[in-house]
C-alpha atoms as a PDB file:
ATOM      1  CA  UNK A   1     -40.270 -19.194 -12.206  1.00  0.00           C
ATOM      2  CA  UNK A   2     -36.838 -18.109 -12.442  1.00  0.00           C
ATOM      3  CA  UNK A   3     -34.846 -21.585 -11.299  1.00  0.00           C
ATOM      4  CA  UNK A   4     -36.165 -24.674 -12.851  1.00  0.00           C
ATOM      5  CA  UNK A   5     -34.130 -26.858 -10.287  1.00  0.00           C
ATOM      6  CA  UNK A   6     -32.663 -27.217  -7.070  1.00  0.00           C
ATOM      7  CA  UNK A   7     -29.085 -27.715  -9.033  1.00  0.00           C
ATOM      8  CA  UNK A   8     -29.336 -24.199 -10.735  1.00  0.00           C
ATOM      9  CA  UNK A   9     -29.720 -22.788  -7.478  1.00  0.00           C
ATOM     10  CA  UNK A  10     -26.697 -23.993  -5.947  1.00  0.00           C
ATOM     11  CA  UNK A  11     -24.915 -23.098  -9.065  1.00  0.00           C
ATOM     12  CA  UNK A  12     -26.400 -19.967  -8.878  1.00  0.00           C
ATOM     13  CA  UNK A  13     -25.571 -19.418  -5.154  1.00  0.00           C
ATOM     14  CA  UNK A  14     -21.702 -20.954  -5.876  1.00  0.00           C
ATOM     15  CA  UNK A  15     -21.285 -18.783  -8.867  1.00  0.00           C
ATOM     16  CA  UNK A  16     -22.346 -15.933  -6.266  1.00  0.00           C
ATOM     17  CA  UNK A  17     -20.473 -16.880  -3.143  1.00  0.00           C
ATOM     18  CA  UNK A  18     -17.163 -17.121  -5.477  1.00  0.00           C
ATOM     19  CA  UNK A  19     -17.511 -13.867  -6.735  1.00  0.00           C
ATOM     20  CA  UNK A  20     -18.377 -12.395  -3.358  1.00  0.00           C
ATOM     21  CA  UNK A  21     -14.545 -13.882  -2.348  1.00  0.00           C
ATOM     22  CA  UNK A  22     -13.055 -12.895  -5.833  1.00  0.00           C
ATOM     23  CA  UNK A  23     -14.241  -9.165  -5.131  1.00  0.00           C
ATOM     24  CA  UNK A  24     -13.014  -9.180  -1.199  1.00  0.00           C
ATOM     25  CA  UNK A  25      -9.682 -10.513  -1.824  1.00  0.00           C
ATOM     26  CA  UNK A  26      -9.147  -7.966  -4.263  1.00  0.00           C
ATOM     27  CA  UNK A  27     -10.101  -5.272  -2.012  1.00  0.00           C
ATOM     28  CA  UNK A  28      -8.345  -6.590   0.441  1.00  0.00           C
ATOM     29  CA  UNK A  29      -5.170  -7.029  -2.066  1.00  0.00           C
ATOM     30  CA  UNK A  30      -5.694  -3.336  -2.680  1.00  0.00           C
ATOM     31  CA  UNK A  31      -5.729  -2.603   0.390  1.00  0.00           C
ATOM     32  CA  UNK A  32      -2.458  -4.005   1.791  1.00  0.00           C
ATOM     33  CA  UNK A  33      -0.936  -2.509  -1.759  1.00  0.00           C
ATOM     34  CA  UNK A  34      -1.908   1.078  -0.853  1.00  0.00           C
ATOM     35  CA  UNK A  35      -0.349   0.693   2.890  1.00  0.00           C
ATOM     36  CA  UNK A  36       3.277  -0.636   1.006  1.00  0.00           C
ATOM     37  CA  UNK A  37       2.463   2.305  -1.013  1.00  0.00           C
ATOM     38  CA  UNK A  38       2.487   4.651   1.774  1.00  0.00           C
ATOM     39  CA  UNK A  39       4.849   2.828   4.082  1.00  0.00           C
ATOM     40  CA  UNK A  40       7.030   2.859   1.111  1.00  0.00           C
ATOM     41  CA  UNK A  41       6.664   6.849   0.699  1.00  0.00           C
ATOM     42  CA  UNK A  42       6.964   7.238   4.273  1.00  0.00           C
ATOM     43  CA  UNK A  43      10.629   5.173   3.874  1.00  0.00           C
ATOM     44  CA  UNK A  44      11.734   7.777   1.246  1.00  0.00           C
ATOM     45  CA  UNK A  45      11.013  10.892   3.223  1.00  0.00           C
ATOM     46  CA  UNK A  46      12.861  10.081   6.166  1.00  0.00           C
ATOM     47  CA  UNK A  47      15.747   9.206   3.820  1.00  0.00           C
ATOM     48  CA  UNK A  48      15.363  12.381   2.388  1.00  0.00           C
ATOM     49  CA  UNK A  49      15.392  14.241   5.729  1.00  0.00           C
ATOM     50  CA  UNK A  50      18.117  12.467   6.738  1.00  0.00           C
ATOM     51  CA  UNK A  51      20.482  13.164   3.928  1.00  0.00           C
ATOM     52  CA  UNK A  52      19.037  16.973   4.016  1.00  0.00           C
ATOM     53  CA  UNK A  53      20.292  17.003   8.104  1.00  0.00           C
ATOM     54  CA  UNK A  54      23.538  15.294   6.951  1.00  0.00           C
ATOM     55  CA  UNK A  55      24.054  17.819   4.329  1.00  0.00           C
ATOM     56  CA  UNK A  56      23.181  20.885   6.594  1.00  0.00           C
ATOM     57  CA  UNK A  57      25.475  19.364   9.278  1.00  0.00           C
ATOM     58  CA  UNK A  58      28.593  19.490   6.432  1.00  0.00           C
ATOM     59  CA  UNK A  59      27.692  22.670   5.995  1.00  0.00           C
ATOM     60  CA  UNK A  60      28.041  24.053   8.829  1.00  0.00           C
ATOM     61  CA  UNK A  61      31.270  21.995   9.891  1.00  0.00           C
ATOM     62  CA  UNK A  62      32.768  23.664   6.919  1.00  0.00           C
ATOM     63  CA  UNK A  63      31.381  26.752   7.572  1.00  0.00           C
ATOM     64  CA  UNK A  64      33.062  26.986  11.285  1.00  0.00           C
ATOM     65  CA  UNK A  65      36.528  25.627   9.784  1.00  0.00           C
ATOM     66  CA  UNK A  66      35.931  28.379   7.507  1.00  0.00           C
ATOM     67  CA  UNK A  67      35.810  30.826  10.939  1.00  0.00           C
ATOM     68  CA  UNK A  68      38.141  28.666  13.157  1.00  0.00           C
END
């Protein structure tokens, strides 16, 4: 017989459940990390993109004083 007593099953069944929480917070820890991760990327282009349309709009200014 694999348990000898009611007590090593609980512990046995504790030691599980705790483990079974350990592992889903982490996923879930991952989880949320991965979504700053992309929000976070997703940030950083649009900055990009906006300094690449400010840039572009200097440009041109300067290019129609240039003409004017």
């Amino acid at each position: 017989m694999l348990f000898k007593s009611n007590l090593t099953k609980v512990n046995v069944s504790f030691a599980i459940s705790v483990f079974g929480g350990l592992g889903m917070f982490l996923v879930a820890k991952f989880r949320i990390d991965d979504r700053r991760v992309e929000l976070l990327r997703a940030k950083r282009k649009l900055k990009d993109q906006a300094q690449e349309a400010q840039k572009r709009a200097e440009a041109e200014a300067a290019a129609e004083a240039e003409m004017g």
